[in-house]
Protein backbone atom coordinates (compact mmCIF):
# COMPACT_ATOMS: atom_id res chain seq x y z
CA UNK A 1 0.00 0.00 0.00
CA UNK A 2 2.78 2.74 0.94
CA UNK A 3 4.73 1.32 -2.18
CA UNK A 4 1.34 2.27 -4.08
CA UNK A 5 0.71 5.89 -2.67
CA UNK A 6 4.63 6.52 -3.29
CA UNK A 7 4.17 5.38 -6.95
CA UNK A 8 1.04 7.47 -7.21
CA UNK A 9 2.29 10.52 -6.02
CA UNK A 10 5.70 10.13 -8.06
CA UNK A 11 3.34 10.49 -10.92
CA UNK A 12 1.75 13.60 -10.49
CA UNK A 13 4.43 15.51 -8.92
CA UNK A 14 6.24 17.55 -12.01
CA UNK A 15 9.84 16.34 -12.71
CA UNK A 16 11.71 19.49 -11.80
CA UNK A 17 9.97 18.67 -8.24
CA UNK A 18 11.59 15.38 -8.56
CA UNK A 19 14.62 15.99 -9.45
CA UNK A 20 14.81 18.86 -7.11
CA UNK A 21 14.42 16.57 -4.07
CA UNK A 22 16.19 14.09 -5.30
CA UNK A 23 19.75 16.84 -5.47
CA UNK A 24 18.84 17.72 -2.45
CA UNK A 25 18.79 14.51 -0.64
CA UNK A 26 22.20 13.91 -2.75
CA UNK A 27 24.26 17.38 -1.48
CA UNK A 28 25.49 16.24 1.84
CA UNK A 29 27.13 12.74 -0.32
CA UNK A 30 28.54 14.78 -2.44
CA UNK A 31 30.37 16.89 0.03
CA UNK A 32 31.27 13.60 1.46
CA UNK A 33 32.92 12.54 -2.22
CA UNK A 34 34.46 15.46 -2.45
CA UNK A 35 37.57 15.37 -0.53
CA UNK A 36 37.18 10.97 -1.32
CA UNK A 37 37.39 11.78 -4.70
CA UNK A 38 40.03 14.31 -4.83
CA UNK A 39 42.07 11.56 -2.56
CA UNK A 40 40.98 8.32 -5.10
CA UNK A 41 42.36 10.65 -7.61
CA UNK A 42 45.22 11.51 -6.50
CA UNK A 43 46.27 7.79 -5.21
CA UNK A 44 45.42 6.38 -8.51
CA UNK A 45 47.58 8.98 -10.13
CA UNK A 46 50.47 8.10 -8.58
CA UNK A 47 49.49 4.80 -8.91
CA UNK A 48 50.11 4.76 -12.92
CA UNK A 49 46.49 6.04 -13.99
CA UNK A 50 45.81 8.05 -16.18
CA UNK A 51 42.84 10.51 -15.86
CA UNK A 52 40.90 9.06 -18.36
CA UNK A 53 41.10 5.56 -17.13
CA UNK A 54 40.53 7.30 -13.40
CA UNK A 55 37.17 8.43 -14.80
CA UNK A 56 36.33 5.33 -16.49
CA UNK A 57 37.17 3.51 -13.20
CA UNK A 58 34.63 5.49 -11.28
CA UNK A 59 32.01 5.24 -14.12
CA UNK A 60 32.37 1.27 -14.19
CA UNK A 61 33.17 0.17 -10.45
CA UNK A 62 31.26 3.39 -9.02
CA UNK A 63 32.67 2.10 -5.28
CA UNK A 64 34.95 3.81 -2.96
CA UNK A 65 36.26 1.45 -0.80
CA UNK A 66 37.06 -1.12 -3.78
CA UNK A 67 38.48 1.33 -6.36
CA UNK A 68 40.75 2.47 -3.68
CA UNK A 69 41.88 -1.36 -2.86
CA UNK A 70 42.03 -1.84 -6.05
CA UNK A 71 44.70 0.88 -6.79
CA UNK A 72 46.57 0.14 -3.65
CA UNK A 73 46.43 -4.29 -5.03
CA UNK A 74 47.96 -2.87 -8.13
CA UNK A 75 50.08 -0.24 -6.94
CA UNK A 76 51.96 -3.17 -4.62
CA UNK A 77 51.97 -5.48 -8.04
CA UNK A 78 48.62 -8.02 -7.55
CA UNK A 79 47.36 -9.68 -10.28
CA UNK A 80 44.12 -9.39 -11.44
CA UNK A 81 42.17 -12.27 -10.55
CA UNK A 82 43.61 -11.67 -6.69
CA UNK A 83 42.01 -8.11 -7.07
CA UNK A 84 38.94 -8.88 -8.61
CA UNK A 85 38.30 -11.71 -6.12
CA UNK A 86 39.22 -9.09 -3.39
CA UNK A 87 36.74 -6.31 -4.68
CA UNK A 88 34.14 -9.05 -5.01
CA UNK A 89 34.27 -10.11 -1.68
CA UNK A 90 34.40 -6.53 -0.44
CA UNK A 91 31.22 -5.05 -2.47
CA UNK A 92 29.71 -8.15 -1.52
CA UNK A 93 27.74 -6.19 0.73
CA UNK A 94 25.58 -4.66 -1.69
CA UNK A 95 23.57 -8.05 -2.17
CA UNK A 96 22.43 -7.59 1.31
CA UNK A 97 21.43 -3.79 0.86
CA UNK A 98 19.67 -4.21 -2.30
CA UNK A 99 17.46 -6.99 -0.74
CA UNK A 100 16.39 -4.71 1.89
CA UNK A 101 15.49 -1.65 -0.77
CA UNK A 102 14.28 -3.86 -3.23
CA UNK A 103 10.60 -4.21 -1.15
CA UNK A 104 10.05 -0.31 -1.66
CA UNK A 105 10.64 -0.83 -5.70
CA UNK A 106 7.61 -3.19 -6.56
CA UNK A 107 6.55 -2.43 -9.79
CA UNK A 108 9.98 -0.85 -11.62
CA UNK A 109 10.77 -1.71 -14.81
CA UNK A 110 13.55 -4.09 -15.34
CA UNK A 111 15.58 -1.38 -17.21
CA UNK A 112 14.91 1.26 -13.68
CA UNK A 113 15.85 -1.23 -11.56
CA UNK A 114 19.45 -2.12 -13.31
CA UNK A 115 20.18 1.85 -13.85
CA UNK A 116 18.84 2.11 -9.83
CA UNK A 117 21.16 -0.98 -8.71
CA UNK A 118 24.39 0.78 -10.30
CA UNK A 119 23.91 3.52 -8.39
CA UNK A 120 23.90 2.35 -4.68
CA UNK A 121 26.10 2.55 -2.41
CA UNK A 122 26.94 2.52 1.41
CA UNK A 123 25.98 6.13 1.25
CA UNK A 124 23.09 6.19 -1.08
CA UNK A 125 21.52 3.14 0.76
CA UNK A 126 21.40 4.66 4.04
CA UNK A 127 20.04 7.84 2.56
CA UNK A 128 17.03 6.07 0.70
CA UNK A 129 16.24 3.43 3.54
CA UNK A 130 15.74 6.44 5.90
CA UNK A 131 13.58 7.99 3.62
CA UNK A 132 11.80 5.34 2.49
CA UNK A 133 11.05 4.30 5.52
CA UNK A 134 9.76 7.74 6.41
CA UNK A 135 7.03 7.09 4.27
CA UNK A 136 7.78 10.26 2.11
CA UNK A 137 9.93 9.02 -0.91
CA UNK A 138 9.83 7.03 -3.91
CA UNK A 139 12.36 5.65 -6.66
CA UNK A 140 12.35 8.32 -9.07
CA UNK A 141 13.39 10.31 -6.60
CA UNK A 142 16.15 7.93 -4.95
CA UNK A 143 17.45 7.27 -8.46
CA UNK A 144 17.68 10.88 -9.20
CA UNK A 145 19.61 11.23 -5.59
CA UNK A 146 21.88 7.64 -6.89
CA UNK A 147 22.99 9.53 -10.49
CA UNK A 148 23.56 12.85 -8.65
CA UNK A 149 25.82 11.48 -6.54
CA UNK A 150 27.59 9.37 -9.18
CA UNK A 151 28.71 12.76 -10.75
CA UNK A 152 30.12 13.77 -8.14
CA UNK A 153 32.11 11.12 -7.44
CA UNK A 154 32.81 10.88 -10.97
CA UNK A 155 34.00 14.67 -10.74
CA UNK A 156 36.15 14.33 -7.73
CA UNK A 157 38.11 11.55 -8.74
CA UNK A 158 38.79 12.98 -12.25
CA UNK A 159 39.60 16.24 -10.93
CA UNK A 160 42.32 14.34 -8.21
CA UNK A 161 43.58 12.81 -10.97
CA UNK A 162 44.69 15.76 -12.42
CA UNK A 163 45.58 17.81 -9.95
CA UNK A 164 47.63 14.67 -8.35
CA UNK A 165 50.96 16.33 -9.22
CA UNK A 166 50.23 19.21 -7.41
CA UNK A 167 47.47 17.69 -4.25
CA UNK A 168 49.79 15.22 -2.01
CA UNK A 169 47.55 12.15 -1.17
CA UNK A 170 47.81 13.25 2.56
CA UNK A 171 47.28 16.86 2.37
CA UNK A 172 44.19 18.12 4.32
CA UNK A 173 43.18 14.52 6.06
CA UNK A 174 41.99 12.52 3.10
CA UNK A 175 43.23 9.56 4.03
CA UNK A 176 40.49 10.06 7.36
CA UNK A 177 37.89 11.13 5.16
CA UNK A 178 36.65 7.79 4.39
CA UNK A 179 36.46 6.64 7.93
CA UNK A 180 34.96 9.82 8.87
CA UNK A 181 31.99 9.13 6.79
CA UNK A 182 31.27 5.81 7.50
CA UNK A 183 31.82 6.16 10.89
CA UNK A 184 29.07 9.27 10.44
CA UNK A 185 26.36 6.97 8.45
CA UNK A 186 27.01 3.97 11.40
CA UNK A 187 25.37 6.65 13.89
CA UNK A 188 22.81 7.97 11.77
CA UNK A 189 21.64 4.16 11.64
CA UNK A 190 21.78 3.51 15.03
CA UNK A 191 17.59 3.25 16.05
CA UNK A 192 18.01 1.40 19.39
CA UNK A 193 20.20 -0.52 21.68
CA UNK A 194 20.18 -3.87 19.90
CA UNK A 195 21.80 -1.77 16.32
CA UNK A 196 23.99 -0.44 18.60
CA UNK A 197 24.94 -3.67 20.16
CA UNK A 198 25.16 -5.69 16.42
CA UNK A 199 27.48 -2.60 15.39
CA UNK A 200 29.48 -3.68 18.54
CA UNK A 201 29.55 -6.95 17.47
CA UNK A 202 30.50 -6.47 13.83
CA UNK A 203 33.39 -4.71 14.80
CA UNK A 204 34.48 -7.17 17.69
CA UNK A 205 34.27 -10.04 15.15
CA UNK A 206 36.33 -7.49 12.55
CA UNK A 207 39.07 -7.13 14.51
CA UNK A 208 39.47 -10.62 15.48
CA UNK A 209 38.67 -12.14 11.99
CA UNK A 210 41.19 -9.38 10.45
CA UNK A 211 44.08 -11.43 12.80
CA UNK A 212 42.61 -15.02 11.51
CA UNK A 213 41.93 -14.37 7.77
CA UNK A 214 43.99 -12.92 4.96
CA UNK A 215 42.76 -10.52 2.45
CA UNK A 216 39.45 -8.58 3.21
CA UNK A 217 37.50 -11.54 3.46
CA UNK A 218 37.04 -10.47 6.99
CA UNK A 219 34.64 -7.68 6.35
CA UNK A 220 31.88 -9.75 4.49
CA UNK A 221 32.58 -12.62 7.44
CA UNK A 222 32.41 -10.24 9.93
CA UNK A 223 29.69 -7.93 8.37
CA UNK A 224 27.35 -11.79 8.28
CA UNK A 225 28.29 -12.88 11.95
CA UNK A 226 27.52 -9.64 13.55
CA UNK A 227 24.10 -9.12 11.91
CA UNK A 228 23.38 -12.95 12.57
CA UNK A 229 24.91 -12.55 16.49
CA UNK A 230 22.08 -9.41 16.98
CA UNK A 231 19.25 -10.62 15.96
CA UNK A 232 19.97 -14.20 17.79
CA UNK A 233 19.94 -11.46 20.51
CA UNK A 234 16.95 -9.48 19.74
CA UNK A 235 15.21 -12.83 19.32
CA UNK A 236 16.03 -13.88 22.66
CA UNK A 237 15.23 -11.08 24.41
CA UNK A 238 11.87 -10.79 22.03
CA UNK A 239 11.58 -14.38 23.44
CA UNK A 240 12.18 -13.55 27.57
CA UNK A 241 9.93 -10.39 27.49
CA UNK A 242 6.80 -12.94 25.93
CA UNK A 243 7.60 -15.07 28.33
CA UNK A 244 7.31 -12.63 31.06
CA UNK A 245 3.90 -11.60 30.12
CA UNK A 246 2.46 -15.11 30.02
């Protein structure tokens, strides 16, 4: 039903409303990508790329974290099956975050839905989710708020590309930025204690997976156990307060 009245609404409401909402939702990424992109840029610069195949990068992986493991796999002389597997295993997250926006895009076309997939991202998800869940969005407007933010990450890390020679890959805190900002959607996504605990958890079983297993396969492992580990926990606690009121 909310699907519906989204759907409805997107229809009547003009698209220079649309796409008006939709750059808005997208401005604070975008500052976010800015001094990420400027910092991809300038890494992959000095890594051997050139700005064109920067910019092609970023139009064909569109990821942060991966296109900067990437460079850094072939700056230290991986092959490419090693850094494919590695950015697989690493992006591997967005099967989990499409599944949980793909209930507010019944009825999308198949073409609206691949154009909509390409553009999400840690960032973009948490945006939409929110908003969807708000009851006061819909997917033209979350795929205007995806391709927005696409440019700009497509800007930044063309633009650090060429200005490499002259930006030093350390200059201004870059190399925080990307912490910084998913350290900044982790809070905006914490509703209660038991995300709060799972979050906990993730990282606990991070840290120690990080000392067991090679690679990055630790993030996907530890990304799985943590979310299974809290709601095992919000199940039992579900479970005791039922209890108690029988």
């Amino acid at each position: 039903m909310e699907t519906a009245l989204l759907d409805r609404s997107s229809v009547h409401d003009p698209f220079p409303r649309i796409f008006e909402d939709g750059v808005r939702a997208a401005w604070p990424i975008c500052l976010g990508y800015l001094p990420i992109g400027l910092a991809f840029g300038v890494l992959a610069q000095k890594g051997g790329l050139s700005p064109f195949e920067i910019g092609l990068m970023s139009l064909l992986v569109f990821a942060g974290s991966s296109q900067f493991i990437a460079v850094s796999m072939m700056g230290a002389g991986a092959g490419l099956p090693a850094v494919v597997m590695t950015t697989f295993l690493v992006n591997f997250r967005h099967f989990l975050m499409s599944s949980a926006l793909a209930v507010h895009l019944r009825g999308m076309g198949k073409g609206w839905i691949s154009l909509f997939a390409y553009g999400v991202t840690d960032e973009s998800f948490a945006m939409n989710l929110t908003r969807f869940q708000d009851g006061n969005w819909d997917w033209k407007r979350a795929l205007v708020m995806n391709q927005t933010a696409n440019a700009a990450w497509f800007g930044s890390t063309v633009l650090g590309g060429l200005g490499g020679t002259f930006l030093p890959a350390g200059a201004f805190g870059m190399d925080f930025a990307l912490m910084a900002m998913f350290l900044c959607l982790l809070v905006f996504q914490l509703r209660g204690v038991f995300h709060a605990v799972t979050a906990l958890l993730s990282a606990a079983c991070a840290v120690v997976l990080a000392l067991l297993i090679a690679g990055s396969g630790h993030i996907v492992a530890a990304s799985l156990l943590g979310a299974t580990l809290g709601l095992a926990l919000k199940k039992f606690f579900s479970r005791g307060k039922g209890e108690e009121r029988s």
